[in-house]
Protein backbone atom coordinates (compact mmCIF):
# COMPACT_ATOMS: atom_id res chain seq x y z
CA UNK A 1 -79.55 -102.12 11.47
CA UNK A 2 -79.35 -105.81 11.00
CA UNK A 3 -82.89 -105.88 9.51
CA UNK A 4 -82.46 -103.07 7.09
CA UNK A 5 -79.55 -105.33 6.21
CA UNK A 6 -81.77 -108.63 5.78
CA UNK A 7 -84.55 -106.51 4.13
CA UNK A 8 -81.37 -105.22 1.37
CA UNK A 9 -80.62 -108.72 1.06
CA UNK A 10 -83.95 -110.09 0.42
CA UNK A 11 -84.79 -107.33 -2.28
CA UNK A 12 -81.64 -108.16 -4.04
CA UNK A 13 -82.62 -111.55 -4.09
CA UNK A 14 -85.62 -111.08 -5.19
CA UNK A 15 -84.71 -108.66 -8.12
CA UNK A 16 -81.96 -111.52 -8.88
CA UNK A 17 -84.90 -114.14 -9.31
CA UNK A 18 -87.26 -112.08 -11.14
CA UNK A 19 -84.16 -111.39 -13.45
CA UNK A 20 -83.31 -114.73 -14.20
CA UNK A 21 -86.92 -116.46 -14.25
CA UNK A 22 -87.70 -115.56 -17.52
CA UNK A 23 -84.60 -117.42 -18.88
CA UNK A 24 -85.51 -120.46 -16.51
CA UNK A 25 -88.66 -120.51 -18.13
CA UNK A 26 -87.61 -120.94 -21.30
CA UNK A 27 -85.20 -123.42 -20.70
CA UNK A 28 -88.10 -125.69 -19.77
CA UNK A 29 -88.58 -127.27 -23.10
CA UNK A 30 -88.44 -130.63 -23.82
CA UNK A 31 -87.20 -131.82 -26.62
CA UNK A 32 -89.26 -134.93 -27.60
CA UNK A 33 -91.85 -132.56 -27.24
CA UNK A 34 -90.47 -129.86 -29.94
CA UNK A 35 -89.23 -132.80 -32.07
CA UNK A 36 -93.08 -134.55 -31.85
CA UNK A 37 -94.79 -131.22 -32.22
CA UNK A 38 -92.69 -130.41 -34.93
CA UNK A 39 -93.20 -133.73 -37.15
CA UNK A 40 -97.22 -133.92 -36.26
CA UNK A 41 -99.46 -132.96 -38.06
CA UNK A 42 -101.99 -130.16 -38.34
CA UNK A 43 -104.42 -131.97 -36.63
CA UNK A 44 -102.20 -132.74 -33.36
CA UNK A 45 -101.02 -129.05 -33.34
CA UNK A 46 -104.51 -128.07 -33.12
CA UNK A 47 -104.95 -130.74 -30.02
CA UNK A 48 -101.81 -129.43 -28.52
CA UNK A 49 -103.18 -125.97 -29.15
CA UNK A 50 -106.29 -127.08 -27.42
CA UNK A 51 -104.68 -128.38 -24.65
CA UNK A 52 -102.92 -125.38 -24.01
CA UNK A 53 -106.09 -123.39 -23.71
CA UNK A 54 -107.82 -125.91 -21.54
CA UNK A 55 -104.54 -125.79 -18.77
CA UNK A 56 -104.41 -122.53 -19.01
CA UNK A 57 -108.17 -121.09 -18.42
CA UNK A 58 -109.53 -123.18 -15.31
CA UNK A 59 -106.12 -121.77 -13.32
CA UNK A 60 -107.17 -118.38 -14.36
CA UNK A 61 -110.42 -118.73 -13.33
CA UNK A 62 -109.87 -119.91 -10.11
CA UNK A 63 -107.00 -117.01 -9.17
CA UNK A 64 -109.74 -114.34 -10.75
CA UNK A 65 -112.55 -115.12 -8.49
CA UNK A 66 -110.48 -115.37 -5.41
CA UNK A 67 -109.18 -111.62 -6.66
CA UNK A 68 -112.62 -110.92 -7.05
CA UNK A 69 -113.65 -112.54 -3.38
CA UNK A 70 -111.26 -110.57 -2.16
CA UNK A 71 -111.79 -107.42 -3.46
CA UNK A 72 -115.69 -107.39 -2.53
CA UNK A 73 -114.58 -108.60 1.24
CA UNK A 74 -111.70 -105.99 1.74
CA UNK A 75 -113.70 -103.82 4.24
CA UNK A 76 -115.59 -106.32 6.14
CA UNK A 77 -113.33 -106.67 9.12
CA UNK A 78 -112.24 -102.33 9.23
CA UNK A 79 -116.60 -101.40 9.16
CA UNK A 80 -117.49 -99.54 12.41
């Protein structure tokens, strides 16, 4: 009883979190940043842009092939 209680509890936090991350993500800006992205120039959006892509993709990568790892070794321990 007490862990059906503890299990309720934990799924209502975690349906609280997922509810609010999205507006704790976007409360993450900085505002030197908007204000210098915002006077640049084209050529410094572009490098921002840039450096988006480039902190973005080796992250994805990474968690890809360790899905992909994963998926490829998911019978290896249940084989007769």
């Amino acid at each position: 009883m007490l862990r059906e209680k503890i299990r309720g509890a934990g799924k209502g936090l975690a349906l609280l979190g997922a509810l609010l991350a999205p507006a704790l993500a976007f409360a993450q800006n900085c505002a030197l940043c908007y204000t210098q992205a915002a006077g640049a120039g084209p050529r410094l959006i572009q490098a921002l842009r840039s450096g988006i892509l480039i902190l973005v993709f080796p992250p994805m990568a990474i968690c890809i092939a360790i899905a992909v790892a994963a998926y490829r070794k998911r019978n290896r321990f249940n084989a007769d």
